[in-house]
N, C-alpha and C. Protein backbone atom coordinates (compact mmCIF):
# COMPACT_ATOMS: atom_id res chain seq x y z
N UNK A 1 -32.81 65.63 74.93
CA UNK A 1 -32.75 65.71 73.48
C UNK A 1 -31.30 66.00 73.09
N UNK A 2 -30.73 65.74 71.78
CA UNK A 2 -29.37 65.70 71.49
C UNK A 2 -29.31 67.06 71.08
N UNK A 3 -28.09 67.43 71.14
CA UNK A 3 -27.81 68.87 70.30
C UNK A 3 -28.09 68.69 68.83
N UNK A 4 -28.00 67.75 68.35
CA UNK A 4 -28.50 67.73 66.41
C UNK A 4 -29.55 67.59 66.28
N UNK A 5 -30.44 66.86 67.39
CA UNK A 5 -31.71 67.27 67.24
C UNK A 5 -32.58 68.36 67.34
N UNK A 6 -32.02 69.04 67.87
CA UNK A 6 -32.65 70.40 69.07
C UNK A 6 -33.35 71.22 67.92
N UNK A 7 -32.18 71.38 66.71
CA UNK A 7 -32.39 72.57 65.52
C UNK A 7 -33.64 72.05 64.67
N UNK A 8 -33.09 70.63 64.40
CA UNK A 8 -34.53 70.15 63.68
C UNK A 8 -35.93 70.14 64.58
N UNK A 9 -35.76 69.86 65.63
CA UNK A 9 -37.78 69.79 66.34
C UNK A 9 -37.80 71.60 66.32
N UNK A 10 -36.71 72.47 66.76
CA UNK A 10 -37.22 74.00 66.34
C UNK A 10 -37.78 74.46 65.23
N UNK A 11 -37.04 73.42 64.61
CA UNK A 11 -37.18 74.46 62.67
C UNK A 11 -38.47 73.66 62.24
N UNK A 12 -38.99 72.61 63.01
CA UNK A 12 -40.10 71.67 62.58
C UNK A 12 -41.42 72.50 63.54
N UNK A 13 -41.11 72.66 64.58
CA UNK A 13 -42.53 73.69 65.60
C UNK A 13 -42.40 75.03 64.91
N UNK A 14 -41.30 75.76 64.21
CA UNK A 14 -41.96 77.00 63.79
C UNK A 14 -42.50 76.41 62.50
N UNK A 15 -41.89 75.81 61.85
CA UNK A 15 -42.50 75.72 60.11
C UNK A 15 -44.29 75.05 60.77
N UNK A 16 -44.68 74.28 61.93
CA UNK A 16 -45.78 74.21 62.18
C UNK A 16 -46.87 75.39 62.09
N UNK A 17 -46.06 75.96 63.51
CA UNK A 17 -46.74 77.05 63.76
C UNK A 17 -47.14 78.16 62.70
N UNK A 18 -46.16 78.41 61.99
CA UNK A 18 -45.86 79.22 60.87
C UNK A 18 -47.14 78.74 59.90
N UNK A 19 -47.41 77.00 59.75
CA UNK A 19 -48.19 76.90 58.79
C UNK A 19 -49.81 77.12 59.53
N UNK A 20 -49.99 77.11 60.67
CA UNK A 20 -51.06 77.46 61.41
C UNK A 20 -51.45 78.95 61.49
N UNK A 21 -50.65 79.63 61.06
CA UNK A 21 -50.92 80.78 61.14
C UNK A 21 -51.33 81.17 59.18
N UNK A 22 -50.66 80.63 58.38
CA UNK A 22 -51.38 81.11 57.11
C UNK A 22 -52.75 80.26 56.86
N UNK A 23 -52.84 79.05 57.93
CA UNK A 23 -54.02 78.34 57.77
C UNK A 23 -55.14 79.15 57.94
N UNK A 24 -54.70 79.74 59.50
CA UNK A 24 -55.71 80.79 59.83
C UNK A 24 -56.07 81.95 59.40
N UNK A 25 -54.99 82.31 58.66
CA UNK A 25 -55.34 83.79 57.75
C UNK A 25 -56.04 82.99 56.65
N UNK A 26 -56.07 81.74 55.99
CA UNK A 26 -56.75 81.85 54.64
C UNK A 26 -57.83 80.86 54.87
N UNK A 27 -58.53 80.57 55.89
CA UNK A 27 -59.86 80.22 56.38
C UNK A 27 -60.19 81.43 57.10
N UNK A 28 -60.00 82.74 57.39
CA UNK A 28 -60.66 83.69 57.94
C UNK A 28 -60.86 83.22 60.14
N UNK A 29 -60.00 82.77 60.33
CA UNK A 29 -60.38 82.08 61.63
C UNK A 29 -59.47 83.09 62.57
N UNK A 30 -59.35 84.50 62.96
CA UNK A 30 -58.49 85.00 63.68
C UNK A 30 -57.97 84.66 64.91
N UNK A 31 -58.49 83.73 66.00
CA UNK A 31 -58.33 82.99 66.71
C UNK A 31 -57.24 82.50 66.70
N UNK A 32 -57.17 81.03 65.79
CA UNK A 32 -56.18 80.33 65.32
C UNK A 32 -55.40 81.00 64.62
N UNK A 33 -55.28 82.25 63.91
CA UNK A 33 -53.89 83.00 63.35
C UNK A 33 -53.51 84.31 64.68
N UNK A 34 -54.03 84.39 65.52
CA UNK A 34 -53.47 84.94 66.53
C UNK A 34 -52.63 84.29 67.07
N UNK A 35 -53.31 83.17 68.05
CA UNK A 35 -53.03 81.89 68.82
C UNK A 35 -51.33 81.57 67.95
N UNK A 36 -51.61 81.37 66.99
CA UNK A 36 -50.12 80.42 66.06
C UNK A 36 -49.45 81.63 66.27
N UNK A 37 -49.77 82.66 65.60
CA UNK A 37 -48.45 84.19 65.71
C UNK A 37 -47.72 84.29 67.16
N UNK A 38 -48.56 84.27 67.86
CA UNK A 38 -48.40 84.37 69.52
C UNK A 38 -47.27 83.48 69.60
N UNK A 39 -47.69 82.01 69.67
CA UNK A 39 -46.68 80.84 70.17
C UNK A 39 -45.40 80.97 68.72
N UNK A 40 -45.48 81.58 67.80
CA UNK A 40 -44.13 81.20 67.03
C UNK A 40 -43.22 82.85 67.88
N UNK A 41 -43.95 83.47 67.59
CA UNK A 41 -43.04 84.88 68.03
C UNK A 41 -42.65 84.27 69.91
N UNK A 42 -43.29 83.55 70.96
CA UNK A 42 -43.04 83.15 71.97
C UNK A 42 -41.22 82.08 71.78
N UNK A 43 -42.00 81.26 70.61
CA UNK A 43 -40.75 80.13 70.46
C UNK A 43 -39.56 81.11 69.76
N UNK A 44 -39.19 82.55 69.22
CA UNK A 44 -38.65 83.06 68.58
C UNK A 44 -37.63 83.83 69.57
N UNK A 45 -38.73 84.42 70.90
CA UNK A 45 -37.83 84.70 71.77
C UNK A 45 -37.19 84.42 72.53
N UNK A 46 -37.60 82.33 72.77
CA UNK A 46 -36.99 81.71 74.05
C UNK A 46 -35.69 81.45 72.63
N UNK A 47 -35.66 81.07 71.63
CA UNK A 47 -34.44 80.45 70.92
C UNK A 47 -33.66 82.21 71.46
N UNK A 48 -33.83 83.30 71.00
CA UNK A 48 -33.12 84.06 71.08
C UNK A 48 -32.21 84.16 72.77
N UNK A 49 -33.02 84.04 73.52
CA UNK A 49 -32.77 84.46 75.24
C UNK A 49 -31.54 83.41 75.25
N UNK A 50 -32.06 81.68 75.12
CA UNK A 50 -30.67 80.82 74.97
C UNK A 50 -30.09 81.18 74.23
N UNK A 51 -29.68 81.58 73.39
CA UNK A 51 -28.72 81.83 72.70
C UNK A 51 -27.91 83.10 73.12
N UNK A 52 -28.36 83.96 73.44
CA UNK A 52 -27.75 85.12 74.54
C UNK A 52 -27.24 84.53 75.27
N UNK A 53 -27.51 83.61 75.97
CA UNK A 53 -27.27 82.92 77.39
C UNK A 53 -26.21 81.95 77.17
N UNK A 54 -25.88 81.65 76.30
CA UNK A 54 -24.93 80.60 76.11
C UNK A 54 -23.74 81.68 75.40
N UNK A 55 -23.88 82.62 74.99
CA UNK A 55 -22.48 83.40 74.21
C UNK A 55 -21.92 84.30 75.60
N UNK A 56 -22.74 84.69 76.69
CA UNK A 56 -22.21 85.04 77.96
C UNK A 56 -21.83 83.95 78.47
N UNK A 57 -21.99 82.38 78.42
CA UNK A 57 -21.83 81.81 79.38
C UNK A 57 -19.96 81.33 78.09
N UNK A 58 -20.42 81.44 77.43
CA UNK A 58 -18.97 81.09 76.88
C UNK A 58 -17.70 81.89 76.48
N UNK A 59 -18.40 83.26 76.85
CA UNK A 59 -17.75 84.29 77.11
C UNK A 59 -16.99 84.44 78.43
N UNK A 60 -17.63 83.85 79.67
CA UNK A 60 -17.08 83.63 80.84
C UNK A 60 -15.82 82.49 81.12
N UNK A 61 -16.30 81.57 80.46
CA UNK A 61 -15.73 80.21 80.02
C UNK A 61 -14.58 80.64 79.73
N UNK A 62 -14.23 81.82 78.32
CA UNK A 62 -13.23 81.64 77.64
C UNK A 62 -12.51 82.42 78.61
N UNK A 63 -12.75 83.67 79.11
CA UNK A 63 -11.99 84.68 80.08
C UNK A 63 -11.59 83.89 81.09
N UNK A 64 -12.17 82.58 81.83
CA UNK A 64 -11.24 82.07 83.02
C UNK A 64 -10.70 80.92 82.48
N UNK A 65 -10.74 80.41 81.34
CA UNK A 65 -9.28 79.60 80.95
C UNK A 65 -8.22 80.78 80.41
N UNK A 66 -8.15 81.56 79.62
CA UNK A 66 -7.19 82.22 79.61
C UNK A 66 -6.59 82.89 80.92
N UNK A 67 -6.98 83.17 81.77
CA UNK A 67 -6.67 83.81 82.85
C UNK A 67 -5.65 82.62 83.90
N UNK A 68 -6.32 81.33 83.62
CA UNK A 68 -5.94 80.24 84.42
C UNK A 68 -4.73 79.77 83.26
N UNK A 69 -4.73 80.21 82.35
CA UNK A 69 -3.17 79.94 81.69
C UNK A 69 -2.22 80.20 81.83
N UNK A 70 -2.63 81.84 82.16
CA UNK A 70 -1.41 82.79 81.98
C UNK A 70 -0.73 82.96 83.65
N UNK A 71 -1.88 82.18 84.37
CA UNK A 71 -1.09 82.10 85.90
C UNK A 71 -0.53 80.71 85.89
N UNK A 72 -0.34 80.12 84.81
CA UNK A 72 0.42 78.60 84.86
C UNK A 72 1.72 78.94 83.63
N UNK A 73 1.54 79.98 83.39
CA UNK A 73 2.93 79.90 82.30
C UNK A 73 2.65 79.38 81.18
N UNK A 74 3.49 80.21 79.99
CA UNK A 74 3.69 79.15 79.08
C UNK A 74 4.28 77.54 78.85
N UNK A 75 3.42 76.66 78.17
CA UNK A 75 3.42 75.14 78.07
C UNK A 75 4.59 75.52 77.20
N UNK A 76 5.83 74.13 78.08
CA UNK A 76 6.75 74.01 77.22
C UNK A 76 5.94 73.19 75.58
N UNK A 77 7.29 74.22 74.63
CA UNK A 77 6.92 73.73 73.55
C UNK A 77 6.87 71.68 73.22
N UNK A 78 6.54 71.04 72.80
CA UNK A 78 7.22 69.90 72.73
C UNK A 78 7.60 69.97 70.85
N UNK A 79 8.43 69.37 70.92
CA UNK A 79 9.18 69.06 69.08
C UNK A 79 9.10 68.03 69.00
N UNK A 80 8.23 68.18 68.02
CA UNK A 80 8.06 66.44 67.13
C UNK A 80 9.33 66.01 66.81
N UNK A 81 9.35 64.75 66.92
CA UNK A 81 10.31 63.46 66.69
C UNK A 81 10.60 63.16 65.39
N UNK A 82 11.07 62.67 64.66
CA UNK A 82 11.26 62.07 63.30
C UNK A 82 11.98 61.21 63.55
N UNK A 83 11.59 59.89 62.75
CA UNK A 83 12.47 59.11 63.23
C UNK A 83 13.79 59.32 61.91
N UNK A 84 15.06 58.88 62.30
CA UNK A 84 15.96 58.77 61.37
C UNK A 84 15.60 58.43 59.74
N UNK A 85 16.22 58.88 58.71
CA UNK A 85 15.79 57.94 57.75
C UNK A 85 17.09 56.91 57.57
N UNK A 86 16.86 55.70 57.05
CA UNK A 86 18.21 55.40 56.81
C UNK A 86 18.29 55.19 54.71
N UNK A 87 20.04 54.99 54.87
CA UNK A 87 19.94 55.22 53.52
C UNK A 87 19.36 54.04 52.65
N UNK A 88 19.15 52.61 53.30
CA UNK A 88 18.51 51.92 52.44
C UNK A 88 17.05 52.73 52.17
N UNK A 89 16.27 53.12 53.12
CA UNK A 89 15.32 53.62 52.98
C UNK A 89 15.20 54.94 51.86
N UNK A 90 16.24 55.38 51.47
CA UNK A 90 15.95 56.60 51.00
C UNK A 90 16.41 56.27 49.75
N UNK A 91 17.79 54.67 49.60
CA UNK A 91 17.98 54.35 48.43
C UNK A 91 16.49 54.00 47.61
N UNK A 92 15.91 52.95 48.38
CA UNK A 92 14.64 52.28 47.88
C UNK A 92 13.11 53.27 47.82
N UNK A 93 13.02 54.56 48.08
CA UNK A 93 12.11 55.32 47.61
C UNK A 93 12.30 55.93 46.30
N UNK A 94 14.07 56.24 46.46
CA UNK A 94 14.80 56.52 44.71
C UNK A 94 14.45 55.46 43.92
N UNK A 95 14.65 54.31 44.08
CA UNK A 95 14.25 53.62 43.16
C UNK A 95 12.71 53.29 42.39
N UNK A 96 11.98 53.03 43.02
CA UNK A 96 11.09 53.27 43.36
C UNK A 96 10.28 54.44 42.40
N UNK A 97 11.00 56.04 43.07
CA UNK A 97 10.53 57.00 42.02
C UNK A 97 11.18 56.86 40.65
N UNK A 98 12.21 56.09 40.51
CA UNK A 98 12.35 55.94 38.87
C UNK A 98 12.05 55.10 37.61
N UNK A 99 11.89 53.87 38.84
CA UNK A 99 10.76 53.10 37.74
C UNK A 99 9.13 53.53 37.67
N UNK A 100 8.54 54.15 38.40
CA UNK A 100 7.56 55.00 38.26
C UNK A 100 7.64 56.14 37.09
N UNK A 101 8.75 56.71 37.25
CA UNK A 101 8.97 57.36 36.17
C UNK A 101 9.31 56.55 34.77
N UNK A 102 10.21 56.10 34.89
CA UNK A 102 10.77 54.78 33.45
C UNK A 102 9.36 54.26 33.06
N UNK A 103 8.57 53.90 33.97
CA UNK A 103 7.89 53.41 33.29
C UNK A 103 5.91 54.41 32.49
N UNK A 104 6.43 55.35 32.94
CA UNK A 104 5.64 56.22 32.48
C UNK A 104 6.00 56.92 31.10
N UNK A 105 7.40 57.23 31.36
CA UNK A 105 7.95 57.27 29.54
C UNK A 105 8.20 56.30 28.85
N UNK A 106 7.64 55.07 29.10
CA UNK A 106 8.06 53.92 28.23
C UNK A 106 6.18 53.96 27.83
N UNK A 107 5.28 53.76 29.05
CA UNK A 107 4.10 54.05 28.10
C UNK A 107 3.60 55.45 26.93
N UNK A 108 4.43 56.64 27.65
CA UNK A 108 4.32 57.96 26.34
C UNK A 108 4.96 57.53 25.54
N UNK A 109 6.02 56.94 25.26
CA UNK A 109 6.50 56.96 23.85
C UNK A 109 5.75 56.25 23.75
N UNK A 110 5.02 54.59 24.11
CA UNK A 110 4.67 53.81 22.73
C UNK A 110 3.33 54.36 22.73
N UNK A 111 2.84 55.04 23.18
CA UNK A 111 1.16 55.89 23.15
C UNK A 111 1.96 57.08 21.74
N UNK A 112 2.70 57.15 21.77
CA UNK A 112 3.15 58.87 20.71
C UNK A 112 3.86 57.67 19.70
N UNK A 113 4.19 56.34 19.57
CA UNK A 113 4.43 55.85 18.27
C UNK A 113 3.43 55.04 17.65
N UNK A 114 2.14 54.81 18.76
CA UNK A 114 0.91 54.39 17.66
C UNK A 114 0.08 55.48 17.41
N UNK A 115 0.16 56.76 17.99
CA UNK A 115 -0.80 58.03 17.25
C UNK A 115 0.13 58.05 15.73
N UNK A 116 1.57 58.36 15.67
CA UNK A 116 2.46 58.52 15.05
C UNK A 116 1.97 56.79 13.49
N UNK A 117 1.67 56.21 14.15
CA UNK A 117 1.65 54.98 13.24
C UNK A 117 0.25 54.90 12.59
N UNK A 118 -0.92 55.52 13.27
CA UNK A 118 -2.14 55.84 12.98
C UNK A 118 -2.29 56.75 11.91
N UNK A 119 -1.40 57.67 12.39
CA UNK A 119 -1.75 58.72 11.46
C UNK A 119 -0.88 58.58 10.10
N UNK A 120 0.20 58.31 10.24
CA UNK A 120 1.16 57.42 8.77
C UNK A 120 0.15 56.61 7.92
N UNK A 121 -0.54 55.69 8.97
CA UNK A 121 -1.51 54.63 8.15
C UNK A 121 -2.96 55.26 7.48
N UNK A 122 -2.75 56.64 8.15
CA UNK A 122 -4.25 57.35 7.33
C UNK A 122 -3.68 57.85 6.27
N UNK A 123 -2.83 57.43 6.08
CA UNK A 123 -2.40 58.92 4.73
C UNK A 123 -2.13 57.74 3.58
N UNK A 124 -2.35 58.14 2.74
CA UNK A 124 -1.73 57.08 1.33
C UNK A 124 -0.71 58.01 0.64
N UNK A 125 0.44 57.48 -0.04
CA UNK A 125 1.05 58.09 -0.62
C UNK A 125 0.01 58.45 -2.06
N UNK A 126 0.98 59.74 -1.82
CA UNK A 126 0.70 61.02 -3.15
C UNK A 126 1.25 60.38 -4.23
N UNK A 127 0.92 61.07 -5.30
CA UNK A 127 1.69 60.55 -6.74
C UNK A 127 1.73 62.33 -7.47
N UNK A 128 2.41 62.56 -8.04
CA UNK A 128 2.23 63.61 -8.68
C UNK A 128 3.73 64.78 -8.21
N UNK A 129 3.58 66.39 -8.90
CA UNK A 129 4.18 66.96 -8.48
C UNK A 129 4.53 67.27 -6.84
N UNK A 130 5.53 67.92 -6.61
CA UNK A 130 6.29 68.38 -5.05
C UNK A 130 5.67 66.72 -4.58
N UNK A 131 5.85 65.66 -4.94
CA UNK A 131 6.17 64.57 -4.13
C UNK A 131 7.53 64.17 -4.24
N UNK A 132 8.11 63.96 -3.15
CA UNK A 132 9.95 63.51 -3.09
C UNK A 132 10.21 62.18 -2.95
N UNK A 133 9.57 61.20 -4.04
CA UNK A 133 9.33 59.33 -4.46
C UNK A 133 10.98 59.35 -4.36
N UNK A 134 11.72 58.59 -4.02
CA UNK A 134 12.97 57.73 -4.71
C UNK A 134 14.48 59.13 -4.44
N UNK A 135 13.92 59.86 -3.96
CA UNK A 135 14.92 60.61 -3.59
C UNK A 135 14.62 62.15 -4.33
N UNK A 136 13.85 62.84 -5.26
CA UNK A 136 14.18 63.07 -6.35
C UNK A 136 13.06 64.52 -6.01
N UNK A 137 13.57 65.56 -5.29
CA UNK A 137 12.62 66.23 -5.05
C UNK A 137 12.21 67.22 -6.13
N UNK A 138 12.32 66.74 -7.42
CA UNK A 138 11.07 67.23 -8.25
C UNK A 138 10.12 66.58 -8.69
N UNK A 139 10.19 65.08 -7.97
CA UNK A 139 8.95 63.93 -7.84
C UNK A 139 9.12 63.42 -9.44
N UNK A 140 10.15 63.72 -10.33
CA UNK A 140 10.23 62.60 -11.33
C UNK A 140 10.52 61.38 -11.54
């Protein structure tokens, strides 16, 4: 069986068992709610025992690779490589980032001169006092 399976057929035999046992408490059948209690608390202690058994066994695991390290020395470091850049390359990413840019303030302004033209076109001119018609800011 796979390890991704293992959890699901467990979690599928207790939710069984589990349901065999309220079966048997609510038909009155003590038998069958013994029997089910028995085998889920059985399946409760073998998951527990492996699982003990595998944190000693990887507990052992981890203590003789470290041990088998430190009698081999520290691994030279290795340093990543880069390759050179050259300057066409670094001319043509500049460029690059500025028509990206140029052309991002060429769409904000004309996005901020049709809100700007929208909102001019909602308004009608005033007539009356404090309007400044023809130059004349007492609106005569």
């Amino acid at each position: 069986m796979s390890t991704r399976l293992a959890p699901l057929a467990g979690a599928a035999v207790g939710l069984l068992l589990a349901f065999f046992v309220v079966l048997g408490v609510a038909l009155d059948l003590p038998l069958l709610t013994a029997a089910a209690a028995a085998l889920l608390g059985a399946a409760i202690l073998a998951v527990q025992v492996d699982s003990w058994r595998r944190v000693r066994e990887q507990r052992t695991f981890l203590r003789d690779e470290i041990r088998r390290a430190a009698e081999q020395g520290p691994a030279p470091a290795a340093t990543p490589t880069f390759p050179v850049a050259q300057p066409e390359d670094v001319l043509g990413a500049v460029r690059l980032l500025q028509a990206q840019y140029t052309g991002r303030l060429d769409r904000m302004q004309r996005t901020l001169e049709d809100a700007l033209d929208g909102v001019a076109g909602d308004r009608a001119p005033r007539s009356g006092a404090g309007h400044a018609a023809d130059g004349d800011p007492a609106g005569r």
